[in-house]
C-alpha atoms as a PDB file:
ATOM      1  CA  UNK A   1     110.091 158.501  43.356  1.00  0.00           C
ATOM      2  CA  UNK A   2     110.970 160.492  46.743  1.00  0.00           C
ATOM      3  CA  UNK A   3     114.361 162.075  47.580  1.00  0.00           C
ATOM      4  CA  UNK A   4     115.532 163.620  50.561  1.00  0.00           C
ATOM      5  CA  UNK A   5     118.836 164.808  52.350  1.00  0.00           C
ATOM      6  CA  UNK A   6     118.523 162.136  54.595  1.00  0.00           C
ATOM      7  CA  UNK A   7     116.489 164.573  57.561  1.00  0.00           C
ATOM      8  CA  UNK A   8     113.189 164.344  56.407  1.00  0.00           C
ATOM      9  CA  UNK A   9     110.438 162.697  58.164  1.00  0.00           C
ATOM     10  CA  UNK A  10     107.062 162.142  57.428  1.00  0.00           C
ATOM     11  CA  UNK A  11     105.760 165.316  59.054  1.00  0.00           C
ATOM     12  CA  UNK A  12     108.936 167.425  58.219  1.00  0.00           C
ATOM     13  CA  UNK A  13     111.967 168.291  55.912  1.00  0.00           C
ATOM     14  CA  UNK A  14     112.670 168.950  52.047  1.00  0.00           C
ATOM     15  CA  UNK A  15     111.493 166.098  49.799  1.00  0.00           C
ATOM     16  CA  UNK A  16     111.734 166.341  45.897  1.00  0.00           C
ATOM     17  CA  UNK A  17     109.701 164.058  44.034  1.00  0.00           C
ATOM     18  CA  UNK A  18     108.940 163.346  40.194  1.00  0.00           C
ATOM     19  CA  UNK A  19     106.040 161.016  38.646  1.00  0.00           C
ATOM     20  CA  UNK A  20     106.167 159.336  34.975  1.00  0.00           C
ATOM     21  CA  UNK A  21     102.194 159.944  33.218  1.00  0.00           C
ATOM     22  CA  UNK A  22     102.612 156.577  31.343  1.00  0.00           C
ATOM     23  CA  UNK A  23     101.434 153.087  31.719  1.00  0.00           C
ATOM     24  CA  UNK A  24     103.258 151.363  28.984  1.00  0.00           C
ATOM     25  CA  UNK A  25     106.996 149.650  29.487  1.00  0.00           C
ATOM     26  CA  UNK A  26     108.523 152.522  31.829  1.00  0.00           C
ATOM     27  CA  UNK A  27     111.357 153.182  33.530  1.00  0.00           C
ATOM     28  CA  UNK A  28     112.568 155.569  36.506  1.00  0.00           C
ATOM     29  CA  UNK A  29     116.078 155.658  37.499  1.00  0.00           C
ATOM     30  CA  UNK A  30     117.761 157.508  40.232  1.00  0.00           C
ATOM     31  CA  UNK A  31     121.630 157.809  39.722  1.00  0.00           C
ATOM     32  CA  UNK A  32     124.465 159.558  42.571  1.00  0.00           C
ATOM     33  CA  UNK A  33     126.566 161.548  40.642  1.00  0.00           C
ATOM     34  CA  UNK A  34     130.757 161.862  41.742  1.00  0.00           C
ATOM     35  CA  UNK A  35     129.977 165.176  42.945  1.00  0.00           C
ATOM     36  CA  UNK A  36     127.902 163.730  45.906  1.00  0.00           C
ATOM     37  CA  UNK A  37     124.265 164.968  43.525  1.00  0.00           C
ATOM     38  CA  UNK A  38     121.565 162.788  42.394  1.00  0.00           C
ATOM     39  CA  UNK A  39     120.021 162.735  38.771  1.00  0.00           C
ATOM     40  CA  UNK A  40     116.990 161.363  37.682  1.00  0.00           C
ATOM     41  CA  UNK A  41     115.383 160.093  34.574  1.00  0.00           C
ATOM     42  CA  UNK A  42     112.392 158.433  33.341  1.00  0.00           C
ATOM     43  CA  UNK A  43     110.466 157.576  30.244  1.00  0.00           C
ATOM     44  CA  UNK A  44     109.845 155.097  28.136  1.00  0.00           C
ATOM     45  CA  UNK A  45     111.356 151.822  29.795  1.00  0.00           C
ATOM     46  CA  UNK A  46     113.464 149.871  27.055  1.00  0.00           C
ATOM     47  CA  UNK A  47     117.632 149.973  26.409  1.00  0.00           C
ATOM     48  CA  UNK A  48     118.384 148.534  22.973  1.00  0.00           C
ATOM     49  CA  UNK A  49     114.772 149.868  20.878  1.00  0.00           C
ATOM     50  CA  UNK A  50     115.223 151.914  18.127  1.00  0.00           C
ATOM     51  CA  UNK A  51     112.136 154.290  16.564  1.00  0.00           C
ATOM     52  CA  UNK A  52     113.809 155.521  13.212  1.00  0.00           C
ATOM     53  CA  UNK A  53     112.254 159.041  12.254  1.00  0.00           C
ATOM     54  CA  UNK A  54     111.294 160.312   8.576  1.00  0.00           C
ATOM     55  CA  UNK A  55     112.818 163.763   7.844  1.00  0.00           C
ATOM     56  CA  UNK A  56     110.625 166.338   9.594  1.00  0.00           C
ATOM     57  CA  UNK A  57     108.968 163.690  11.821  1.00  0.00           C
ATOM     58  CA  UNK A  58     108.948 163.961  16.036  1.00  0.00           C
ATOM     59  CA  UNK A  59     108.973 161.166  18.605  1.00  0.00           C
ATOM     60  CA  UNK A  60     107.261 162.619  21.816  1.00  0.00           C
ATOM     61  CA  UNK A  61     108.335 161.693  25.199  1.00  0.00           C
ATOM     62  CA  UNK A  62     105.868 160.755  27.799  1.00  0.00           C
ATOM     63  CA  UNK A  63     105.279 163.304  30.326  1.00  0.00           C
ATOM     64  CA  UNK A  64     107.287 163.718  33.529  1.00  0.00           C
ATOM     65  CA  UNK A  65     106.181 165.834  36.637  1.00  0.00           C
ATOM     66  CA  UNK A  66     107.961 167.203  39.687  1.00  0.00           C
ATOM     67  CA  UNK A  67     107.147 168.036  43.038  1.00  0.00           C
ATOM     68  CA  UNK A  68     108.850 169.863  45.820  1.00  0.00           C
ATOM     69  CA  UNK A  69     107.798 169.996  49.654  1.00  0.00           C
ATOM     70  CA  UNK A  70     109.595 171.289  52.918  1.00  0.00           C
ATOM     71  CA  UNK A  71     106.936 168.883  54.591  1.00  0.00           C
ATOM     72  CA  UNK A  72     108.356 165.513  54.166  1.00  0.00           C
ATOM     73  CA  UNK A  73     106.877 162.619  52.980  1.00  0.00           C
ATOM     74  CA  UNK A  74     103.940 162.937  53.800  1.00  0.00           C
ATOM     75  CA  UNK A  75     103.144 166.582  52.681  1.00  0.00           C
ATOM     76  CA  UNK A  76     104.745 165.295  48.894  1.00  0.00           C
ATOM     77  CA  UNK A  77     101.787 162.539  48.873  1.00  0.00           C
ATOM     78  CA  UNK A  78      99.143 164.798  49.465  1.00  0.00           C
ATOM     79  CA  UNK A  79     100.846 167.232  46.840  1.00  0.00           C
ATOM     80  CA  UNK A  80     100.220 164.053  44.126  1.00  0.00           C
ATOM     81  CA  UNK A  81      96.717 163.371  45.420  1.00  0.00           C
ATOM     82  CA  UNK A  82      95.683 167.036  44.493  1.00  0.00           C
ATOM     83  CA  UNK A  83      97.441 166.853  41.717  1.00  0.00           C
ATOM     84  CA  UNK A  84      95.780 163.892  40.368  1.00  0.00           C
ATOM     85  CA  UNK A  85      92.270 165.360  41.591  1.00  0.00           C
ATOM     86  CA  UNK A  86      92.462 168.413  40.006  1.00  0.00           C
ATOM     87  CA  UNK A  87      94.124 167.497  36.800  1.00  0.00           C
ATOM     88  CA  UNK A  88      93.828 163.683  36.010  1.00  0.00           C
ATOM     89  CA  UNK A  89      90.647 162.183  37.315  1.00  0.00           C
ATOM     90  CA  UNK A  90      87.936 163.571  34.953  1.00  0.00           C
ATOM     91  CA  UNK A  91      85.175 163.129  37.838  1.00  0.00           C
ATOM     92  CA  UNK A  92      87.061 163.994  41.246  1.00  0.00           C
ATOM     93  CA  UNK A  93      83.999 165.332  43.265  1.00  0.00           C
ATOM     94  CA  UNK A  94      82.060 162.558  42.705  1.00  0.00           C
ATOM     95  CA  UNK A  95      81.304 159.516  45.471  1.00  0.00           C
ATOM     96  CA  UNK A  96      82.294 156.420  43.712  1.00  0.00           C
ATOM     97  CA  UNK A  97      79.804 153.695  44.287  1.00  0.00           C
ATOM     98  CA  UNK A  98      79.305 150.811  46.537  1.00  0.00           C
ATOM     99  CA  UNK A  99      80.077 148.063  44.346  1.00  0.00           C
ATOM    100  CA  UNK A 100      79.494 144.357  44.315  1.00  0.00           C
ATOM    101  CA  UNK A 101      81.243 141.892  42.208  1.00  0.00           C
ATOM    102  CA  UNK A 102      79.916 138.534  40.793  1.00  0.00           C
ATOM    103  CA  UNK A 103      83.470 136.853  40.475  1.00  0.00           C
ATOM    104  CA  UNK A 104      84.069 136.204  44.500  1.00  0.00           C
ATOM    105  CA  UNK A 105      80.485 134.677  44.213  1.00  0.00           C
ATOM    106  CA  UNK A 106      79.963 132.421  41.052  1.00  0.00           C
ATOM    107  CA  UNK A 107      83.786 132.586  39.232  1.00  0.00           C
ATOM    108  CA  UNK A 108      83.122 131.374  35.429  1.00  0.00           C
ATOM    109  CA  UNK A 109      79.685 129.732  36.692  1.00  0.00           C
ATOM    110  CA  UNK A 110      77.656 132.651  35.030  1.00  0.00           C
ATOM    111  CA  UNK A 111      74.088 132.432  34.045  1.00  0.00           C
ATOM    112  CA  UNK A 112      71.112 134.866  33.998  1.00  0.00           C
ATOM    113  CA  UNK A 113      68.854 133.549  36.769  1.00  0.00           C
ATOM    114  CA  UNK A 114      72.096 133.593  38.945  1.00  0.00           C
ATOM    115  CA  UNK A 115      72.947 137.100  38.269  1.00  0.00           C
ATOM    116  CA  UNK A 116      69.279 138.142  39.123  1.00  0.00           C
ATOM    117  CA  UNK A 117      69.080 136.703  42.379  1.00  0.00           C
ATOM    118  CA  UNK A 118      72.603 137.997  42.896  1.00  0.00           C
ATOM    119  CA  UNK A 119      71.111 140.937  42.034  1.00  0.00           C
ATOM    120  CA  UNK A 120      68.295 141.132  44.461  1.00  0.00           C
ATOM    121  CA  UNK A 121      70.545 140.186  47.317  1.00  0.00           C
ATOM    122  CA  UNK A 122      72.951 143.168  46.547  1.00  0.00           C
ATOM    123  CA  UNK A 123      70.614 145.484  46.186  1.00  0.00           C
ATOM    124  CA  UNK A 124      69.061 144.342  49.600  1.00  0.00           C
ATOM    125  CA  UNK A 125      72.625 144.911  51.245  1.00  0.00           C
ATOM    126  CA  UNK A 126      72.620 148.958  50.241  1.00  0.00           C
ATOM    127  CA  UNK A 127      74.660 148.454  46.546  1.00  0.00           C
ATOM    128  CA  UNK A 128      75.076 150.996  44.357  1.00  0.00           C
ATOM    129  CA  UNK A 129      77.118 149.378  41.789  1.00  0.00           C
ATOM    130  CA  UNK A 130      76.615 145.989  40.297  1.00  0.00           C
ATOM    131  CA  UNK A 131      79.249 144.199  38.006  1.00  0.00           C
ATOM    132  CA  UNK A 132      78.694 140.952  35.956  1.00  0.00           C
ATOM    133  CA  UNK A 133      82.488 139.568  35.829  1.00  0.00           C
ATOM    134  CA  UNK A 134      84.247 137.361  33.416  1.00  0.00           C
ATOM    135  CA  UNK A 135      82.080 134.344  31.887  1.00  0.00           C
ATOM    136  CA  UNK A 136      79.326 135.971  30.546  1.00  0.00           C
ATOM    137  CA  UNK A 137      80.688 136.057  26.649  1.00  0.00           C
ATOM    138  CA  UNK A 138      80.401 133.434  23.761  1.00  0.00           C
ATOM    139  CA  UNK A 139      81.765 129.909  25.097  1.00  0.00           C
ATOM    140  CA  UNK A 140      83.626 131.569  27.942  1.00  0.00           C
ATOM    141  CA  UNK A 141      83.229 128.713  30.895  1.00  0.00           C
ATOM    142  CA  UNK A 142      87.018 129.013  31.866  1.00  0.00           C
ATOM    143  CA  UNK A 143      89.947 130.542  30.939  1.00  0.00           C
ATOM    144  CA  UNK A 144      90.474 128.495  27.578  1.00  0.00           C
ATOM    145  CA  UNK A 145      88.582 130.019  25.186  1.00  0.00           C
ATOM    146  CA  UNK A 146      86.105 132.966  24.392  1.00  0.00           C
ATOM    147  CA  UNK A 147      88.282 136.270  25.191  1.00  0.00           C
ATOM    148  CA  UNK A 148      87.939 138.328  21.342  1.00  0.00           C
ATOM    149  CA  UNK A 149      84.103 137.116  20.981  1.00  0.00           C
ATOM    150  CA  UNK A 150      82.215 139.660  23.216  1.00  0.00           C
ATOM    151  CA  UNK A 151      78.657 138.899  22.814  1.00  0.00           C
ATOM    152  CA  UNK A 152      76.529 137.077  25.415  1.00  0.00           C
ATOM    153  CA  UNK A 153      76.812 133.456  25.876  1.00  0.00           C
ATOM    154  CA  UNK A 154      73.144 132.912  24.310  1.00  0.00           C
ATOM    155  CA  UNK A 155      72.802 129.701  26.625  1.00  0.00           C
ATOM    156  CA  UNK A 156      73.759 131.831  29.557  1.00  0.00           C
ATOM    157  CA  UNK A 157      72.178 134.477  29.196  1.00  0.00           C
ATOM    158  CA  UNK A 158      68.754 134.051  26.956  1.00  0.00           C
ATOM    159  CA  UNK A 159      67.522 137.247  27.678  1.00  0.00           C
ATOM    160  CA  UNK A 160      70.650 138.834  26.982  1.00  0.00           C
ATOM    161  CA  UNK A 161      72.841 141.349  28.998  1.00  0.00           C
ATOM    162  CA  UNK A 162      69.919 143.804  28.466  1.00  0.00           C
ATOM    163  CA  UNK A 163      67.450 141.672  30.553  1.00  0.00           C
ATOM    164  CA  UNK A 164      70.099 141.803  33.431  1.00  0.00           C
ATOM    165  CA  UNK A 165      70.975 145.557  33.080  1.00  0.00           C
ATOM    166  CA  UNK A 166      67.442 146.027  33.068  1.00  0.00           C
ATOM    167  CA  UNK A 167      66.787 144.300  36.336  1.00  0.00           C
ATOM    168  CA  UNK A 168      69.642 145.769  37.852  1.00  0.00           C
ATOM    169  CA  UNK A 169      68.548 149.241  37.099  1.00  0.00           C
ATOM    170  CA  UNK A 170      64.718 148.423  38.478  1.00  0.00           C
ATOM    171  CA  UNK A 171      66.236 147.700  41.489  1.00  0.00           C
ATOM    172  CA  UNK A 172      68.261 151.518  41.890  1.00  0.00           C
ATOM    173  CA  UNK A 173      71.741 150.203  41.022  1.00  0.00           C
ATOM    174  CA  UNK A 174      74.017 150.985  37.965  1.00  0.00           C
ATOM    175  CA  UNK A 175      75.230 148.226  35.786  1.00  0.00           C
ATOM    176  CA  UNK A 176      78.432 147.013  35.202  1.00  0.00           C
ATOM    177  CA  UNK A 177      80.489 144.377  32.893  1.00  0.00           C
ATOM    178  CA  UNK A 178      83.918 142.993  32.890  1.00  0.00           C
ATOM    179  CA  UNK A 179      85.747 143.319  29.676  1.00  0.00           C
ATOM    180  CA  UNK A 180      89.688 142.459  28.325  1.00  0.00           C
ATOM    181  CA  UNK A 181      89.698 144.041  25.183  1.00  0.00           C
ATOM    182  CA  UNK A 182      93.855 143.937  25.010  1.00  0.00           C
ATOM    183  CA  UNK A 183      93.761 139.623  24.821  1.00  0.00           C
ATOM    184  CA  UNK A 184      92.716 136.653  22.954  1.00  0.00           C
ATOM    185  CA  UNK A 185      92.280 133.219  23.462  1.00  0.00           C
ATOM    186  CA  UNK A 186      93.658 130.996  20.628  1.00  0.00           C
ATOM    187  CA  UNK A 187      90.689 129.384  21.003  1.00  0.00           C
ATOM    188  CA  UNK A 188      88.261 132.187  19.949  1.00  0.00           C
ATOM    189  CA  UNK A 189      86.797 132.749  16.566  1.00  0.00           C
ATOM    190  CA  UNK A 190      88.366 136.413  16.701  1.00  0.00           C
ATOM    191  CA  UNK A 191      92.190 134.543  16.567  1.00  0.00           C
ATOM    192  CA  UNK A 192      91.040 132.244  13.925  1.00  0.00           C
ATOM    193  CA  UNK A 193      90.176 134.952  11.529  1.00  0.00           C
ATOM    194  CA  UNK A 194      93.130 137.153  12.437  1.00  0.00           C
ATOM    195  CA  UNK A 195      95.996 135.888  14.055  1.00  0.00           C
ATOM    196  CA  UNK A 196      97.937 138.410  12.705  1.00  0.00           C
ATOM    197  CA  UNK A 197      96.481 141.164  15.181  1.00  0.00           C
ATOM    198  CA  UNK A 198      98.546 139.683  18.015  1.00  0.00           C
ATOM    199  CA  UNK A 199     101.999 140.293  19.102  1.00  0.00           C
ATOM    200  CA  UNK A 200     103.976 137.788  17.655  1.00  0.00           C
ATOM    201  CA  UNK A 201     107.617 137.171  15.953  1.00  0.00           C
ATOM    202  CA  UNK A 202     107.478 135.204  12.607  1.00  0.00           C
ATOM    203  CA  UNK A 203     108.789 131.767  12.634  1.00  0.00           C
ATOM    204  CA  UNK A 204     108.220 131.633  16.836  1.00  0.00           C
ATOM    205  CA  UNK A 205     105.788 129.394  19.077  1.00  0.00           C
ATOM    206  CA  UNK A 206     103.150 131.861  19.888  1.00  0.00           C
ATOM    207  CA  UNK A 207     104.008 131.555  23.974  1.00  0.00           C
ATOM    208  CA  UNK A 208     100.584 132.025  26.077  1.00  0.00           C
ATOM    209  CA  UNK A 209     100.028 133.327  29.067  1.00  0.00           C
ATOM    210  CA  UNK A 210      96.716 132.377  30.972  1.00  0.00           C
ATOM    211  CA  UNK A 211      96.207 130.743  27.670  1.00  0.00           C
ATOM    212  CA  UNK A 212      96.208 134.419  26.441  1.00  0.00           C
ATOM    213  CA  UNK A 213      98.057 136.313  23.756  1.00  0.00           C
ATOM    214  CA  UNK A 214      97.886 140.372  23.081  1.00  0.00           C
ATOM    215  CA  UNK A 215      96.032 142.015  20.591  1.00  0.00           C
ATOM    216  CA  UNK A 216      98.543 144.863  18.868  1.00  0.00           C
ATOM    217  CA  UNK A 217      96.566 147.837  19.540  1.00  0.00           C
ATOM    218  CA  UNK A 218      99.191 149.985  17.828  1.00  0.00           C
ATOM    219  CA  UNK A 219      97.068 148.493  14.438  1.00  0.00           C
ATOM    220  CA  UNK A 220      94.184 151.415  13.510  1.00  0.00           C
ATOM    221  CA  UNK A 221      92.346 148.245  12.585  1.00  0.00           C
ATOM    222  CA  UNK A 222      92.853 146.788  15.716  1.00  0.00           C
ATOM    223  CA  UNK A 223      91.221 149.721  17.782  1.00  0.00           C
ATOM    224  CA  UNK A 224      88.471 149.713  15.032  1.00  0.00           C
ATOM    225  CA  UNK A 225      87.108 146.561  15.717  1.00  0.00           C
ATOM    226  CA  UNK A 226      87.305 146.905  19.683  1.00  0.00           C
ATOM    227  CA  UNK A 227      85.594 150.686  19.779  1.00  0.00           C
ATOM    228  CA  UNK A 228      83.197 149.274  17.465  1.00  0.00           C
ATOM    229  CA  UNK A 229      81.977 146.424  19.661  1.00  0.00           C
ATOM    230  CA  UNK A 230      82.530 148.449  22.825  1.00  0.00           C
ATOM    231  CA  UNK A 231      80.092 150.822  21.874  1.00  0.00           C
ATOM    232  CA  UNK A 232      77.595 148.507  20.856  1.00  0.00           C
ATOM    233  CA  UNK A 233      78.198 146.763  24.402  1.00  0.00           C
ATOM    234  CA  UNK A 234      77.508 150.218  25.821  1.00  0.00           C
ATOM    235  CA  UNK A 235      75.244 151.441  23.863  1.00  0.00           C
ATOM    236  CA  UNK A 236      72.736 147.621  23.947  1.00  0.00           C
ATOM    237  CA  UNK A 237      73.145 146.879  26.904  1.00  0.00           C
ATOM    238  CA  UNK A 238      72.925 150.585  29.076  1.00  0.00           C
ATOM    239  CA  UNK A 239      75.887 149.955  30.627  1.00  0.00           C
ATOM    240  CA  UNK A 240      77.125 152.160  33.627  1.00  0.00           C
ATOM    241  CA  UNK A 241      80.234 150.824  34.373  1.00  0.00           C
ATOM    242  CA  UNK A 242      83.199 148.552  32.564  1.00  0.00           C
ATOM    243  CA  UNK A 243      85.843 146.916  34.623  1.00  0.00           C
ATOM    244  CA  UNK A 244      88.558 147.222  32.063  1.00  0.00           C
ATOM    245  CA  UNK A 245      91.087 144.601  32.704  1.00  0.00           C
ATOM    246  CA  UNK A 246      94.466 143.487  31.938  1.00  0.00           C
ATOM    247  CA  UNK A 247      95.331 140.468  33.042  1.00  0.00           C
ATOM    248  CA  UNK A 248      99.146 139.134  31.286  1.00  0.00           C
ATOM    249  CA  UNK A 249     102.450 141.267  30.190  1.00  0.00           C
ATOM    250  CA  UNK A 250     103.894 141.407  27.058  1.00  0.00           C
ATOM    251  CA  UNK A 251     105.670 138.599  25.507  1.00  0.00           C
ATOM    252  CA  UNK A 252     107.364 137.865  22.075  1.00  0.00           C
ATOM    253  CA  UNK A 253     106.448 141.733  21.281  1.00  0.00           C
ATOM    254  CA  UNK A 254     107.121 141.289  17.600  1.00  0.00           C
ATOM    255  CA  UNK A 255     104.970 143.261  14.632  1.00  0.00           C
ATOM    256  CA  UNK A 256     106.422 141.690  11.535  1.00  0.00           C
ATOM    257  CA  UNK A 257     104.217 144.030   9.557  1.00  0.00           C
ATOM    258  CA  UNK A 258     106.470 147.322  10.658  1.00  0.00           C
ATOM    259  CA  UNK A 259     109.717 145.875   9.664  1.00  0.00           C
ATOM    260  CA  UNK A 260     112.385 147.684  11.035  1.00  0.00           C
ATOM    261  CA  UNK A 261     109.959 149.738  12.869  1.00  0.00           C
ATOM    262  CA  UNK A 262     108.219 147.475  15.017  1.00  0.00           C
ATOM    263  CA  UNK A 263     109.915 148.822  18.020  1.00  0.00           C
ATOM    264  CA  UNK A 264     107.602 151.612  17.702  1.00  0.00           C
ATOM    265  CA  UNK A 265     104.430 149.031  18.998  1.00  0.00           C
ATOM    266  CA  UNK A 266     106.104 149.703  22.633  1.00  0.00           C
ATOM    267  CA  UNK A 267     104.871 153.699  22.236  1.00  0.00           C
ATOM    268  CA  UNK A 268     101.790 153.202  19.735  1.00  0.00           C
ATOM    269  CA  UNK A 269      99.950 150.191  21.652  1.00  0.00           C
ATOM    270  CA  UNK A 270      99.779 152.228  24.659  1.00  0.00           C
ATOM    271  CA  UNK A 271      98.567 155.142  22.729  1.00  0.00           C
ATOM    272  CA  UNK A 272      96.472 152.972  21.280  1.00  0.00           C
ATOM    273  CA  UNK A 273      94.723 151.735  24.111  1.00  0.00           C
ATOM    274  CA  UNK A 274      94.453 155.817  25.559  1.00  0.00           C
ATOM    275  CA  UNK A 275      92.477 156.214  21.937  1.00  0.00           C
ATOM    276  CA  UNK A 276      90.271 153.641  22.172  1.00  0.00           C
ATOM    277  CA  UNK A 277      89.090 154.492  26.004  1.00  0.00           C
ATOM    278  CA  UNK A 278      88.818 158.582  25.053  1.00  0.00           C
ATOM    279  CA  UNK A 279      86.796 157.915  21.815  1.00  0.00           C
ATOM    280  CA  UNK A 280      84.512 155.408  23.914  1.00  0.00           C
ATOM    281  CA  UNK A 281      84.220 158.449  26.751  1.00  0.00           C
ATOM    282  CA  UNK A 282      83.481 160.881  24.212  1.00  0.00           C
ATOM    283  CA  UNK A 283      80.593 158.784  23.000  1.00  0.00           C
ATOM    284  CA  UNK A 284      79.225 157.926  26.563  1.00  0.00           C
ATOM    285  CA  UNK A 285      80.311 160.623  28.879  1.00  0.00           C
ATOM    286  CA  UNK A 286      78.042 159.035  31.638  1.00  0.00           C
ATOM    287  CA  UNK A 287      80.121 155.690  31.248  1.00  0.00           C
ATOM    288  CA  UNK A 288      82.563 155.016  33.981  1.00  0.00           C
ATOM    289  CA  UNK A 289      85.610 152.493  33.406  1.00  0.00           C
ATOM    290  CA  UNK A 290      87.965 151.006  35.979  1.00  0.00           C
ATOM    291  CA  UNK A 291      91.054 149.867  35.490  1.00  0.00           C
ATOM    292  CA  UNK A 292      92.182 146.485  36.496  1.00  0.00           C
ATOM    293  CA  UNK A 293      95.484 144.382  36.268  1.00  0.00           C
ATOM    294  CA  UNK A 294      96.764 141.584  37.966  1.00  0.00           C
ATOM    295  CA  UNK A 295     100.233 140.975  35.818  1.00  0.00           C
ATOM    296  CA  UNK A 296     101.423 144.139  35.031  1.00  0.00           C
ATOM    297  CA  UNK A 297     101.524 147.654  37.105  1.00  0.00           C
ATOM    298  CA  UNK A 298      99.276 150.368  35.114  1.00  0.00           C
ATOM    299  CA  UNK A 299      98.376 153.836  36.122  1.00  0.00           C
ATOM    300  CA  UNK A 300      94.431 154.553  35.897  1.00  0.00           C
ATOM    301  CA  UNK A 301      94.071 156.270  32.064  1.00  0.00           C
ATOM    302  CA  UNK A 302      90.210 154.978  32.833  1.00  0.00           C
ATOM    303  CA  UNK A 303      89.167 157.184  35.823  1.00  0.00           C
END
């Protein structure tokens, strides 16, 4: 959020400016006091949650930043972009690659020998980067089914992802691979063994969207299971690159397992998420991950 006196331009004049770090339910509010001032706020984005406290216990706040320019707008964006170089992207000197995509090509119509001649031809245009997108997991052929079992659709791919990444790498590119590890399909052998992990109220229809619900990543067991089998996608497969993406809201955000409490998934999913991604960087500090989303607005944690 930018506020001026109502003089400044792009090139000139006093602009104060403040930035939430969080990409979980937010909220920024500017209010005009009597007295002719503005006030603003911002944090986490909810009226009517409660997060009860033991004795001796502390709720932390996300953190919010402030910037102040005499050189208008456009001086206060460039303030943000060094500040995000020099203290939030982990790799800010380096040239991020030329990247090609398989989605725009093939959508769900994923196979091995496809990927390998998509390969060759991207590699012949000057790529850097290449990225396998969504269809290349379990029975994944649309949108109704698959997302929770992430290993390689053995039809697909009978060589593996490894035969790919290998291929990919022979020809001077990194490797890439889209992931979703915050859904499920119902239709998934992940949901049938727990369909408690996702988001739900007791007693409620289960509401989809993309035929998708949301794993609870507030659960420890919950970011178990998905650092376990990111890693071994990483480690298997010599991946370069995830595209990390997020592709629904939250609905029906209910954890009947906290009780009174459950408010607190708005806080610990998000923090949740955050662990998962740092422990997986710690492991692979080569790995790059982007972050995607088409539903929902979410500041880059990946980098």
């Amino acid at each position: 959020m930018m506020i001026d006196d109502g003089t400044a331009t792009e090139a000139h004049g006093p602009v104060w400016s403040v930035a939430l770090a969080w990409s979980g339910s937010w909220r920024l509010t500017d209010h005009r006091q009597f007295q002719g001032r503005a006030a603003v706020s911002a944090g986490f984005g909810h009226d009517g949650l409660g997060w009860p406290l033991d004795p001796g216990a502390e709720l932390t706040t996300p953190p919010i930043l402030g910037l102040y320019t005499g050189g208008g707008f456009g001086a206060a964006s460039r303030g943000w972009h060094r500040h995000a170089r020099t203290h939030v992207l982990r790799h800010p000197g380096e040239d991020r690659p030329v990247l090609y995509n398989s989605w725009e090509a093939v959508e769900f119509d994923v196979d091995e020998a496809a990927q390998h001649d998509l390969a060759r031809r991207a590699a012949d245009l000057g790529v850097e980067l290449f990225v396998i997108d969504d269809g290349w997991f379990s029975t994944r052929t649309g949108d109704h089914s698959g997302l929770g079992d992430w290993w390689p659709n053995p039809g697909r791919f009978p060589g593996g992802l490894a035969a790919v990444a290998g291929q990919v790498h022979r020809l001077g590119m990194r490797f890439g691979v889209w992931v979703e590890p915050e859904m499920v399909n119902p239709d998934s052998e992940l949901y049938r063994a727990h369909p408690d992990w996702v988001l739900h109220f007791p007693h409620r229809r289960r509401d989809e969207l993309r035929r998708q619900l949301v794993l609870n990543y507030a659960r420890a067991d919950v970011r178990d299971w998905a650092l376990d089998w990111l890693d071994r996608l990483v480690t298997d497969n010599h991946v370069d690159h995830l595209k990390w993406d997020m592709n629904r809201g939250f609905s029906q955000a209910g954890w009947p397992g906290r009780g009174d409490a459950q408010d607190w998934l708005w806080i610990d999913h998000t923090r949740g998420v955050y662990q998962v991604i740092d422990r997986l960087r710690a492991r692979h500090p080569a790995l790059r991950i982007g972050s995607w989303a088409s539903a929902v607005m979410r500041l880059n944690r990946a980098g």
